[in-house]
Protein backbone atom coordinates (compact mmCIF):
# COMPACT_ATOMS: atom_id res chain seq x y z
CA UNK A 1 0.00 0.00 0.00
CA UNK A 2 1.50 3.71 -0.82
CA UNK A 3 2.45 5.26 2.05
CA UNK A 4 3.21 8.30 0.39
CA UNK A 5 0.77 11.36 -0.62
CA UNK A 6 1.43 11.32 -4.20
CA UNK A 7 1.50 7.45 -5.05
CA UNK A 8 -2.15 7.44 -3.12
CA UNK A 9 -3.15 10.47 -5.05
CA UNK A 10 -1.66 9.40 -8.02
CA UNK A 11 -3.54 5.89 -7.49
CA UNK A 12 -6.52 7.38 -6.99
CA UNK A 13 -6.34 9.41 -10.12
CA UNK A 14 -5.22 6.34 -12.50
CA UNK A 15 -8.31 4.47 -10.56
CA UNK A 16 -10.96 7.30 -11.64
CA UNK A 17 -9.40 7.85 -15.05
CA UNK A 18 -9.80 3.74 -15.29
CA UNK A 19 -13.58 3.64 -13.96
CA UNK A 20 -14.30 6.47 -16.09
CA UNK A 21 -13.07 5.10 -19.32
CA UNK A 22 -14.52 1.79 -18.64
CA UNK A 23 -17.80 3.56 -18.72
CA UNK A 24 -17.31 5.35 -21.96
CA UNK A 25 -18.08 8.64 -19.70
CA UNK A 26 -16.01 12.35 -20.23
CA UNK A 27 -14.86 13.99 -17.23
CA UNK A 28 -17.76 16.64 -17.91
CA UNK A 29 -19.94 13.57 -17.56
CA UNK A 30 -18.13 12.16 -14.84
CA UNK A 31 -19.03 15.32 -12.96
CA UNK A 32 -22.43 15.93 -14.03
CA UNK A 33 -23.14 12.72 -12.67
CA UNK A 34 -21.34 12.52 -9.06
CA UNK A 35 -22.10 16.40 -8.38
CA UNK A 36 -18.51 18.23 -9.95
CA UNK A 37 -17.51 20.28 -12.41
CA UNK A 38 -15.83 18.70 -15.22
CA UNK A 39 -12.65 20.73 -14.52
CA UNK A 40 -12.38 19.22 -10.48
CA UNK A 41 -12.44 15.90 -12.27
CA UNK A 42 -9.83 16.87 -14.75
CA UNK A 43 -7.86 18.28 -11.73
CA UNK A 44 -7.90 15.10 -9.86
CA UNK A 45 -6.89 12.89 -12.80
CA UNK A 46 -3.77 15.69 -13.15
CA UNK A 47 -2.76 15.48 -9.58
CA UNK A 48 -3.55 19.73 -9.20
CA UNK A 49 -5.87 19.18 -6.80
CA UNK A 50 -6.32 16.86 -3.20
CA UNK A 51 -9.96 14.79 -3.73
CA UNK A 52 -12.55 15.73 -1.31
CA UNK A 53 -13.92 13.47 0.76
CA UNK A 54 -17.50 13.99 -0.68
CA UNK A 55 -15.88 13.61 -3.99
CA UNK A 56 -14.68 10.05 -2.78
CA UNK A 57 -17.78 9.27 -1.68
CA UNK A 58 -19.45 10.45 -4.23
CA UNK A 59 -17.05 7.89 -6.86
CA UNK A 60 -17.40 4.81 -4.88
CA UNK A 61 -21.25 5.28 -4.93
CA UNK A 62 -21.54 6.32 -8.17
CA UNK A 63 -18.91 3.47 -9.70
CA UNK A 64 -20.20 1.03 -6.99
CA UNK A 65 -16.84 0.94 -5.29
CA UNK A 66 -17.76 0.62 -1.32
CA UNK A 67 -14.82 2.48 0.34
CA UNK A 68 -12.18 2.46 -2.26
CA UNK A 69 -12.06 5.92 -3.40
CA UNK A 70 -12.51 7.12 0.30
CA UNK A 71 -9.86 4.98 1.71
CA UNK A 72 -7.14 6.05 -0.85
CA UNK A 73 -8.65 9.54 -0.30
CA UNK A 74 -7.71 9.08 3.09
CA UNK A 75 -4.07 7.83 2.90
CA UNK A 76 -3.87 10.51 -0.11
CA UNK A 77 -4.98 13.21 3.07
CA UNK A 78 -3.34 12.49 5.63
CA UNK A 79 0.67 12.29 3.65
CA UNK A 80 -0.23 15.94 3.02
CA UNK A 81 0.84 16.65 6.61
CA UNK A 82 3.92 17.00 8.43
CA UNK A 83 4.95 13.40 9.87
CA UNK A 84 5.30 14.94 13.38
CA UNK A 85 1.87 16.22 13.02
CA UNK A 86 -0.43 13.06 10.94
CA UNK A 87 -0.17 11.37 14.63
CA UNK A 88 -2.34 13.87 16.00
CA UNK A 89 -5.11 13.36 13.65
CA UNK A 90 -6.63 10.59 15.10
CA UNK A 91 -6.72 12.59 18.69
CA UNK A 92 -8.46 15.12 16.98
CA UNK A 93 -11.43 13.06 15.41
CA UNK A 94 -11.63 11.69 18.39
CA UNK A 95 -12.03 14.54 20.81
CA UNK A 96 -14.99 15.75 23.17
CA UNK A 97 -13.31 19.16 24.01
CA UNK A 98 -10.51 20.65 22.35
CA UNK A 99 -8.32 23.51 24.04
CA UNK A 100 -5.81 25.70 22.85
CA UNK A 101 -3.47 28.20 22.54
CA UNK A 102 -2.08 29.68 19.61
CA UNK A 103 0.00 32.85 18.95
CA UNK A 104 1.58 32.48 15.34
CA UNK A 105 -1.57 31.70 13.26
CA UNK A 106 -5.27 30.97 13.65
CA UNK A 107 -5.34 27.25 14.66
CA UNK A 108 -6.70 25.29 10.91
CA UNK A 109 -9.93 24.45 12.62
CA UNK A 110 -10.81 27.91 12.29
CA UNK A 111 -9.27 28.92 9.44
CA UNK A 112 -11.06 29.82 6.29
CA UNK A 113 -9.60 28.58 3.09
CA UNK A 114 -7.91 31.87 1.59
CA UNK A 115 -6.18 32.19 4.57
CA UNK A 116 -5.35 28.83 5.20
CA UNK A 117 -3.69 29.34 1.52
CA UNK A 118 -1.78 32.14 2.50
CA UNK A 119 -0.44 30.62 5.44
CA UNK A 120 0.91 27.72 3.93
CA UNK A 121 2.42 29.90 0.74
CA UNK A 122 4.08 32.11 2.95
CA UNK A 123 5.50 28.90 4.62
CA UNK A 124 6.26 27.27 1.69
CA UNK A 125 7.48 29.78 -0.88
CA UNK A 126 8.57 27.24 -3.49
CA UNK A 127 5.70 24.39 -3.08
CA UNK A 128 3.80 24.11 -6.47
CA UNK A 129 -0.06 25.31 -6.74
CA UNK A 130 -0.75 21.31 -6.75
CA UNK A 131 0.93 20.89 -3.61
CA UNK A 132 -0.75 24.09 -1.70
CA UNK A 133 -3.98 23.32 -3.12
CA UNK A 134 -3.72 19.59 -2.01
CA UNK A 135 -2.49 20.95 1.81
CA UNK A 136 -5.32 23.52 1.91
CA UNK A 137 -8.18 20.50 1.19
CA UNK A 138 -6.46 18.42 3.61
CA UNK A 139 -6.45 21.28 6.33
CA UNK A 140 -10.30 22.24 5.61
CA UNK A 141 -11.18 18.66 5.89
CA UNK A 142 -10.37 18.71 9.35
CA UNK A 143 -13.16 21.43 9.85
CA UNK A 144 -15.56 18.16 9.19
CA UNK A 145 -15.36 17.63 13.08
CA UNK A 146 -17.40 20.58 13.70
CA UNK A 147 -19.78 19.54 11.51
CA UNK A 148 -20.94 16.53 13.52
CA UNK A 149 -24.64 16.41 15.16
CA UNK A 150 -22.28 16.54 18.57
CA UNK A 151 -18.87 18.63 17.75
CA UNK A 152 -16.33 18.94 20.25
CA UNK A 153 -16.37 21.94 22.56
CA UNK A 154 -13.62 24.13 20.93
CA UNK A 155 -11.84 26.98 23.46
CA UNK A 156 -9.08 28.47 22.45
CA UNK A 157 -7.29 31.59 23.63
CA UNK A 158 -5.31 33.71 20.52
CA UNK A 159 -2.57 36.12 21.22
CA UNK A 160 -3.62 39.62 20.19
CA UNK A 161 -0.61 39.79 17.59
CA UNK A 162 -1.92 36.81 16.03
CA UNK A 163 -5.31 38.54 15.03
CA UNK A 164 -3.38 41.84 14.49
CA UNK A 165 -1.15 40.58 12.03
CA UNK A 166 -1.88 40.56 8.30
CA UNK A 167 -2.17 37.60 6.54
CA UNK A 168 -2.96 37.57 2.79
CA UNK A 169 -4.38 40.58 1.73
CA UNK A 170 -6.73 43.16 3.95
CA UNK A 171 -9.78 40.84 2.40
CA UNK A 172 -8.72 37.84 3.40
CA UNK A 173 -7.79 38.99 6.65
CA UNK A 174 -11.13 40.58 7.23
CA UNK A 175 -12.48 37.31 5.97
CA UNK A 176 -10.56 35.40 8.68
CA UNK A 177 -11.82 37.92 11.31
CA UNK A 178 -15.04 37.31 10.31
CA UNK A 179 -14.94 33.74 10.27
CA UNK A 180 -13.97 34.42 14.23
CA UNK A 181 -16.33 36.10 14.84
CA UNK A 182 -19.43 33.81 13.85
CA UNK A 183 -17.54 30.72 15.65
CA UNK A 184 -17.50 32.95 19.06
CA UNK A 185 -20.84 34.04 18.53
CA UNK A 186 -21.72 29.99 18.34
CA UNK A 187 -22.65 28.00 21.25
CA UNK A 188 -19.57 25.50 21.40
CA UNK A 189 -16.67 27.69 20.85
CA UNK A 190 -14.76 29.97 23.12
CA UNK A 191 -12.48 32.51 21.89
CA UNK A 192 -10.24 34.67 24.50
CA UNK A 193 -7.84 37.07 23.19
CA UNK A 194 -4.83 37.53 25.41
CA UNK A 195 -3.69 41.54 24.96
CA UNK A 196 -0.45 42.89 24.81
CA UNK A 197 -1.16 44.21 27.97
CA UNK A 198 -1.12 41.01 29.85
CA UNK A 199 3.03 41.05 30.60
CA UNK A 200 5.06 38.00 31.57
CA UNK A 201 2.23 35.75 30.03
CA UNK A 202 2.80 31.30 30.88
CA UNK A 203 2.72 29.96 27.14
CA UNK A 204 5.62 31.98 25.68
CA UNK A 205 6.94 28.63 25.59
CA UNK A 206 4.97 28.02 22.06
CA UNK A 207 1.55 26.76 21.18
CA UNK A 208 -0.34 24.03 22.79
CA UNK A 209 -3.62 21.74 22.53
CA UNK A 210 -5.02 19.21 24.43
CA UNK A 211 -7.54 16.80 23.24
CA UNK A 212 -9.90 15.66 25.98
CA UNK A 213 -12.00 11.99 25.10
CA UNK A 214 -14.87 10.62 26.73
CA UNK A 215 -13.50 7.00 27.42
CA UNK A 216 -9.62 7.74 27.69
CA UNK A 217 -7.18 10.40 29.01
CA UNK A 218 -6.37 13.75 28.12
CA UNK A 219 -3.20 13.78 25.32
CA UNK A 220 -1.22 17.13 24.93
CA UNK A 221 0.72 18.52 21.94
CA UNK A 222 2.94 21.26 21.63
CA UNK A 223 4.95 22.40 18.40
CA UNK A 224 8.37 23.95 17.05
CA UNK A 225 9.97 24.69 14.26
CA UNK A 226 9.34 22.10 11.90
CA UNK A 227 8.16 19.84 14.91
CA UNK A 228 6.04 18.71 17.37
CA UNK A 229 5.30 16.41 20.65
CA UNK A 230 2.66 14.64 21.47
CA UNK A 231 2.15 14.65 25.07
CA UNK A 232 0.64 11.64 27.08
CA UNK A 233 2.47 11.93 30.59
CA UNK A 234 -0.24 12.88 33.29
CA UNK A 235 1.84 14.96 35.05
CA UNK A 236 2.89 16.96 31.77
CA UNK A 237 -0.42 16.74 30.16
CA UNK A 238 -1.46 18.62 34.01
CA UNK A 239 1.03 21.09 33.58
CA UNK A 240 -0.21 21.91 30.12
CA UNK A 241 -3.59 22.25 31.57
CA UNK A 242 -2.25 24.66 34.34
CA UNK A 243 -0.24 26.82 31.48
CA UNK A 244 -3.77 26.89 29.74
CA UNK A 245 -5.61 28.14 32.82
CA UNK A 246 -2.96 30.49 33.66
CA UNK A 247 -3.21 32.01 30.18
CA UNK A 248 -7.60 32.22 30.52
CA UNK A 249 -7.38 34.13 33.73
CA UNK A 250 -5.05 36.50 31.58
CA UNK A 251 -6.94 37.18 28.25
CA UNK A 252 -9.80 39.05 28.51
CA UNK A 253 -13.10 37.41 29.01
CA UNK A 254 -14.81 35.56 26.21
CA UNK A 255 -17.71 38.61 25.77
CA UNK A 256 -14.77 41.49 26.04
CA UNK A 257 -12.67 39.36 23.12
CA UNK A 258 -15.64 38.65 20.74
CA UNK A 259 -15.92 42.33 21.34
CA UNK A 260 -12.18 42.88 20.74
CA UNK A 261 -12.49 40.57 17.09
CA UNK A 262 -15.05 42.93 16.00
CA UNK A 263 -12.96 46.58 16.91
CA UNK A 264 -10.42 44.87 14.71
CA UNK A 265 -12.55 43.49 12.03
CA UNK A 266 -13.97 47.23 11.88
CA UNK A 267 -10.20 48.62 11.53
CA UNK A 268 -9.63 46.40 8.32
CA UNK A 269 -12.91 47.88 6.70
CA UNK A 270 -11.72 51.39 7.31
């Protein structure tokens, strides 16, 4: 089996091109049938673009294929990540509650696609359109989890330079801001912003998240530079949770920083 992004992606092009021949069908055909534009399908038979998982789906049903598309989809997915990160995947599906803190970028399960793109151009200044366009599908895939008739609790607490700083252009920043906005306004997500006025703050340290499950313990993860830890120690998984209490009782309160989001939202328009 591939263990690699492109020989799954690759495998699952050759396997549409393949059912879609056998059928006699163009890809304009193939789309109008499965719910796509012809030019998505042409994309995927390229390699330019990551599969959905709705287009999956939508291939095994329509070329009565039970799980084939979405289970090369899948492998195809999750190679798009960094190998220090693909472990955490699983902790995140699998999550009641989901805490943060984040102070370089908004975390990817509340980042809209534009700026999810300009993120991860800026990162990667020589990565290929295919490439960026197959890591931004990946990363709004994850958003799937919120989605669910009972989505995890989400509360996370963003550094004020985080929200401040311009990424993209002033639209897609505003776009982001929005996008912050309506999930603080939801029930099910808490957004603090720490200020710059809260000195001598407990996560300088770096980002971290902890994944709380119903039948098992709490697992931490913190990141670097090009890496990251998962964290399944009690003790350190505790101390995690302290640094993230520490850093609530700083921010401002979750009415003050939905306030806060707006004020900045409004600068942007001006």
């Amino acid at each position: 089996m591939p263990d690699t992004e492109s020989s799954a992606a690759d495998f699952f092009a050759a396997e549409l091109r393949a059912q879609r021949a056998k059928r006699g069908w163009t890809q304009v055909e193939t789309g109008d049938k499965i719910g796509f534009s012809g030019s998505y399908v042409s994309d995927i038979e390229r390699g330019a673009r990551l599969a959905t998982r709705d287009f999956a789906r939508a291939c095994d049903r329509e070329f009565d294929a039970p799980g084939t598309f979405e289970r090369w989809q899948e492998i195809a997915k999750r190679a798009t990540y960094p190998s220090f990160f693909a472990p955490v995947l699983p902790y995140e599906q699998e999550a009641a509650r989901i805490h943060g803190w984040a102070l370089g970028a908004v975390p990817g399960l509340l980042q809209t696609q534009r700026y999810a793109r300009s993120v991860i151009q800026a990162r990667q200044p020589q990565a290929g359109d295919a490439v960026v366009e197959r890591t931004v599908t990946a990363r709004m895939e994850r958003q799937a989890i919120l989605d669910r008739e009972q989505p995890p609790l989400l509360w996370y607490v963003l550094h004020e330079g985080l929200v401040r700083h311009q990424v993209g252009d002033r639209e897609v920043m505003g776009e982001q801001l929005g996008k912050l906005v309506k999930a603080a306004s939801q029930r099910g997500v808490v957004l603090q912003v720490l200020p710059f006025t809260a000195h001598d703050h407990a996560g300088v340290e770096g980002p971290i998240t902890i994944y709380e499950r119903m039948s098992a313990p709490a697992v931490g993860y913190t990141e670097c530079y090009a890496g990251g830890r998962i964290v399944d120690d009690g003790e350190e998984v505790a101390d995690l949770q302290t640094v993230l209490a520490m850093l609530r009782a700083a921010a401002l309160s979750p009415r003050d920083s939905l306030a806060f989001l707006k004020e900045i939202r409004r600068e942007l328009e001006d």
